[in-house]
N, C-alpha and C. Protein backbone atom coordinates (compact mmCIF):
# COMPACT_ATOMS: atom_id res chain seq x y z
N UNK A 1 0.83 -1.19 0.00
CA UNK A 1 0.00 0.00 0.00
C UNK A 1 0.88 1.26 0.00
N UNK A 2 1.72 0.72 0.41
CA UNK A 2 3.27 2.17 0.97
C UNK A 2 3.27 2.65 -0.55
N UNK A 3 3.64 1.51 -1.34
CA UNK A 3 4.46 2.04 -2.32
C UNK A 3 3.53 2.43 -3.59
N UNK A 4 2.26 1.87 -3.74
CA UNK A 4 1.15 2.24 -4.31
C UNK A 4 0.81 3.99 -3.98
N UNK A 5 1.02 4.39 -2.73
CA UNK A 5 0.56 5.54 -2.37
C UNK A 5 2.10 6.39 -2.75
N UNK A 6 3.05 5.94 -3.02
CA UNK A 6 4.10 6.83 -3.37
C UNK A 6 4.54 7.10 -1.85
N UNK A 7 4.17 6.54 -0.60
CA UNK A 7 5.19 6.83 0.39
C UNK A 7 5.99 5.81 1.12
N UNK A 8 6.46 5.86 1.91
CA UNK A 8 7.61 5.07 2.90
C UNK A 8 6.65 4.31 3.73
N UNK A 9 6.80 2.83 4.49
CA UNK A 9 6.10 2.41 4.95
C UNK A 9 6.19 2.90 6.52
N UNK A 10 7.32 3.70 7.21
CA UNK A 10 6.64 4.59 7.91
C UNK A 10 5.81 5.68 7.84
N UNK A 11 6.16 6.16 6.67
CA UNK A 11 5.01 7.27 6.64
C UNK A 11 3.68 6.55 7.01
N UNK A 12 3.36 5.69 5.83
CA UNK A 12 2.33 5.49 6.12
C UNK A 12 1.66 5.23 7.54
N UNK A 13 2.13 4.37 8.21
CA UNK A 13 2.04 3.94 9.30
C UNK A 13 1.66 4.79 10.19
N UNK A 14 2.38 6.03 10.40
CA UNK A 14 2.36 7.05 11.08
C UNK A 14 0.87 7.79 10.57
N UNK A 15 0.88 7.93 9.58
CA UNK A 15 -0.34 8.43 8.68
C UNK A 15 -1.78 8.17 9.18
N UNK A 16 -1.46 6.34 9.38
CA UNK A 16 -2.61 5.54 10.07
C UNK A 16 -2.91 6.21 11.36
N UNK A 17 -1.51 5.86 12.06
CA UNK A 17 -1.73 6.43 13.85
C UNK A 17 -2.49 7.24 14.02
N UNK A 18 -1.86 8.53 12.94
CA UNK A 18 -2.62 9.91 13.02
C UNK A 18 -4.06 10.05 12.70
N UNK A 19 -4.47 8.93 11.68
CA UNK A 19 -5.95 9.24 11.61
C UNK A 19 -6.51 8.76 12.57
N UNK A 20 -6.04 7.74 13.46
CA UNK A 20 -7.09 7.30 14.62
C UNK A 20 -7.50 8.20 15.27
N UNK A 21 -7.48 9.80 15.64
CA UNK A 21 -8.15 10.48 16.45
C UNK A 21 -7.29 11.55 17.06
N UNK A 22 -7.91 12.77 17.39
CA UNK A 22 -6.94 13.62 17.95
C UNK A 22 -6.25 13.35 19.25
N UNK A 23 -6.63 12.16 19.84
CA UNK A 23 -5.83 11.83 21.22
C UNK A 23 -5.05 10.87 21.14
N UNK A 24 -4.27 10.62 19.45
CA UNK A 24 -3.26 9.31 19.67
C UNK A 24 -2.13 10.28 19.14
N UNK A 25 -1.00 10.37 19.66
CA UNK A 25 0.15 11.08 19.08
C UNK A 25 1.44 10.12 19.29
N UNK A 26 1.90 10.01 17.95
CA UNK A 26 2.61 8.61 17.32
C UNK A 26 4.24 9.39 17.63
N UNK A 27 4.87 8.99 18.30
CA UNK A 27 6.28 9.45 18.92
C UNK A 27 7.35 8.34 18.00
N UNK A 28 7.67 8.74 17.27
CA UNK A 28 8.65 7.89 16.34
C UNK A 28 10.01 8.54 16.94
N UNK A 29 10.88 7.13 16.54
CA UNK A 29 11.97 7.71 17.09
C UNK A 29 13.16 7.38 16.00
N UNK A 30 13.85 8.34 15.85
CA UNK A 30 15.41 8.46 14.86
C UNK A 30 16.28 8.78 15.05
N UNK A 31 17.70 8.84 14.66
CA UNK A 31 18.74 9.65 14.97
C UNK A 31 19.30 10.06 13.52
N UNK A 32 18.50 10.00 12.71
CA UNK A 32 19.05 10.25 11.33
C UNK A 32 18.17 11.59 10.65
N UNK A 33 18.69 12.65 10.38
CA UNK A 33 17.71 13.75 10.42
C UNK A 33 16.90 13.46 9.04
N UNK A 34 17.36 12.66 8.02
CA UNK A 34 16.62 12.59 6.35
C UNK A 34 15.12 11.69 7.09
N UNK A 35 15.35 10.46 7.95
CA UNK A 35 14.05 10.22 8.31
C UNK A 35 13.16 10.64 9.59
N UNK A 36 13.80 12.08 10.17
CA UNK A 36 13.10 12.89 11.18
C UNK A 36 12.06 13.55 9.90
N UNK A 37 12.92 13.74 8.77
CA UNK A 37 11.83 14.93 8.14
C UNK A 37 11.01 14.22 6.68
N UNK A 38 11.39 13.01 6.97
CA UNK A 38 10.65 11.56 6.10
C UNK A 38 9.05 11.89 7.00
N UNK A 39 9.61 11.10 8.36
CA UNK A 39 8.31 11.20 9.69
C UNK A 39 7.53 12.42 9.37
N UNK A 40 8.15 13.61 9.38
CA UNK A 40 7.48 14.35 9.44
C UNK A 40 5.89 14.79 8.62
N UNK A 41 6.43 14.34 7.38
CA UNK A 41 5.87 14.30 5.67
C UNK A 41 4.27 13.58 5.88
N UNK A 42 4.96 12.65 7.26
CA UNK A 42 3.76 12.07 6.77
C UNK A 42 2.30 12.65 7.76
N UNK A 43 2.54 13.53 7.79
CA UNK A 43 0.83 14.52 7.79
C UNK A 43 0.17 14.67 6.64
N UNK A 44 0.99 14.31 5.50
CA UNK A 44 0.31 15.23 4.33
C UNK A 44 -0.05 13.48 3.49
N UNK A 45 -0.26 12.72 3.87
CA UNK A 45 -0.98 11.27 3.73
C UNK A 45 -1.99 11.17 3.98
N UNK A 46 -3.00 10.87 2.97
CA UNK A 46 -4.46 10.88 3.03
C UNK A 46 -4.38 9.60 2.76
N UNK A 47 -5.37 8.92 3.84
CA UNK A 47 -5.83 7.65 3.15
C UNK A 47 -7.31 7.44 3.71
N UNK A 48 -8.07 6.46 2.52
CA UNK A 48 -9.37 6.12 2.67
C UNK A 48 -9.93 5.57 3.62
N UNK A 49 -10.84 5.74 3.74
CA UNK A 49 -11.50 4.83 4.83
C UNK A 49 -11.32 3.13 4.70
N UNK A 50 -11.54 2.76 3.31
CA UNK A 50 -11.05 1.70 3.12
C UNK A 50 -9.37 1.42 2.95
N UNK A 51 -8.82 2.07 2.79
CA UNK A 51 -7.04 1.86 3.69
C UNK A 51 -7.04 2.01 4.59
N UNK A 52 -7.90 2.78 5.77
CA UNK A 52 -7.37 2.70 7.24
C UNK A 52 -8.02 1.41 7.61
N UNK A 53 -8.70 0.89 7.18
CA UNK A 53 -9.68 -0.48 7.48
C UNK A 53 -8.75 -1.64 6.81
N UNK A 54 -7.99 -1.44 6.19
CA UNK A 54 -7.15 -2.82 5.06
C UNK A 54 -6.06 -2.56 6.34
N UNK A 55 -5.35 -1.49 7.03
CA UNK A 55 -4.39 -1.65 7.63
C UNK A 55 -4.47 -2.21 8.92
N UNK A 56 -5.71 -1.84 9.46
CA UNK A 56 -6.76 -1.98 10.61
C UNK A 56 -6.37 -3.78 10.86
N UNK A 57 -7.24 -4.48 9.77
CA UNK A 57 -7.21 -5.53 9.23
C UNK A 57 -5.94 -6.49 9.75
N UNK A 58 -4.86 -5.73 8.76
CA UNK A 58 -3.85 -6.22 8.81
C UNK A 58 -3.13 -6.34 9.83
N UNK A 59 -3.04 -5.32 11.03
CA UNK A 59 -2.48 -5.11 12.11
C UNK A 59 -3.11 -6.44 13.22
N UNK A 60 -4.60 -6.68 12.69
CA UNK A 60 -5.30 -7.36 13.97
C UNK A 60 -4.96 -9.26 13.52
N UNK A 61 -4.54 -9.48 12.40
CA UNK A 61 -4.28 -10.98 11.64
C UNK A 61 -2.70 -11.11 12.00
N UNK A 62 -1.76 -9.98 12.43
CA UNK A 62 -0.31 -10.25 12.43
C UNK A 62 -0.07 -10.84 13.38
N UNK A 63 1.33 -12.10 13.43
CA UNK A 63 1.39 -12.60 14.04
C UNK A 63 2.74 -12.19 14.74
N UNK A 64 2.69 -11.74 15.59
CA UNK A 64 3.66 -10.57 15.93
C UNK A 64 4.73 -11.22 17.51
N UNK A 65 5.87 -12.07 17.26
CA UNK A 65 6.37 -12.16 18.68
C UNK A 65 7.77 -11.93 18.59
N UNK A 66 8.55 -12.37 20.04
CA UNK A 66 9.31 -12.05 20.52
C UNK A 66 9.74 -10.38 21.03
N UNK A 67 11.00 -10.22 21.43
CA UNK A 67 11.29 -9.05 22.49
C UNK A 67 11.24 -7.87 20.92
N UNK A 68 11.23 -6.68 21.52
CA UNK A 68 11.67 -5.70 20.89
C UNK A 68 12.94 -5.36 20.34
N UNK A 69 13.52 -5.81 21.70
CA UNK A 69 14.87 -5.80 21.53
C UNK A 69 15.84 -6.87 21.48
N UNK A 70 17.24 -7.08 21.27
CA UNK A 70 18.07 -8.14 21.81
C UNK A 70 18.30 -8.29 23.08
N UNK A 71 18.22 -9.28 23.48
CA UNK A 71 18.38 -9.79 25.06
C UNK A 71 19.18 -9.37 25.35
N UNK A 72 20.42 -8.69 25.04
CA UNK A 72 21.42 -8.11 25.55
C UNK A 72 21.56 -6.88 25.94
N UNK A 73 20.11 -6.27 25.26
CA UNK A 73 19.95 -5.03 25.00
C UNK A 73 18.57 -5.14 26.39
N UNK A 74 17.88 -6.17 26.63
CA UNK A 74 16.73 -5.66 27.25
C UNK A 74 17.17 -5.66 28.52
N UNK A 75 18.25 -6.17 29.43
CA UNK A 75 18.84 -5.97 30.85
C UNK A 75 18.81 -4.18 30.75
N UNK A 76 19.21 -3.81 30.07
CA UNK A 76 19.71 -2.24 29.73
C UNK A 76 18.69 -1.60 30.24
N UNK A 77 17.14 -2.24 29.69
CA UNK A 77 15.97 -1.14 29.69
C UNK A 77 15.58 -1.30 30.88
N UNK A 78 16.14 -1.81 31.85
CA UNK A 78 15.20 -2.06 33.43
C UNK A 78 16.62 -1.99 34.30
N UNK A 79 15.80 -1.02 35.27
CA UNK A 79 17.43 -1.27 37.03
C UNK A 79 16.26 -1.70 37.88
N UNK A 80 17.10 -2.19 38.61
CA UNK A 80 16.56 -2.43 40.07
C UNK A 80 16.33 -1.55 41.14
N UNK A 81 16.28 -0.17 40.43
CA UNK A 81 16.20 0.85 42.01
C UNK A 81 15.27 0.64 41.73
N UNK A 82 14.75 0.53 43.23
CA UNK A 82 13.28 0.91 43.96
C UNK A 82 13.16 2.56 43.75
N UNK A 83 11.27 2.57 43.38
CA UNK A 83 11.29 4.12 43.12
C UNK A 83 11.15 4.21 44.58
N UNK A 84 11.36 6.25 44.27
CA UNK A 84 11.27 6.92 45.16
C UNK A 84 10.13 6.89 46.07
């Protein structure tokens, strides 16, 4: 659908987020400024009701596992201090 619509499959994605409603705000993250202002672009992505429903779709059939990260990497995202 990305490439049918002429954009990046984050754009799109982001595109989606954004149409779900004014109270979802999609926090992408980069360190490369060409796809800070890729992300950005994608406000100007219109898609149909029947594309937000094909992606809808697609998101709820994926079979989606394991960590986010590498195990080596997920000790990193957690300490053991007790909060304050």
């Amino acid at each position: 659908m990305a490439r049918e619509k002429g954009v990046s499959p984050a754009q799109l994605v982001l595109a989606w987020l954004l149409a779900q409603g004014d109270d979802i705000f999609p926090i992408p993250g980069t360190s490369n400024t060409n796809r800070l202002d890729e992300n950005a672009k994608a406000v100007e992505v219109r898609l149909t009701e029947d594309e937000k429903n094909a992606i809808r779709k697609a998101c709820e059939v994926a079979d989606v596992t394991g960590d986010c990260y590498q195990k080596e990497m997920m000790s990193s995202l957690f300490d053991n201090t007790p909060p304050l």
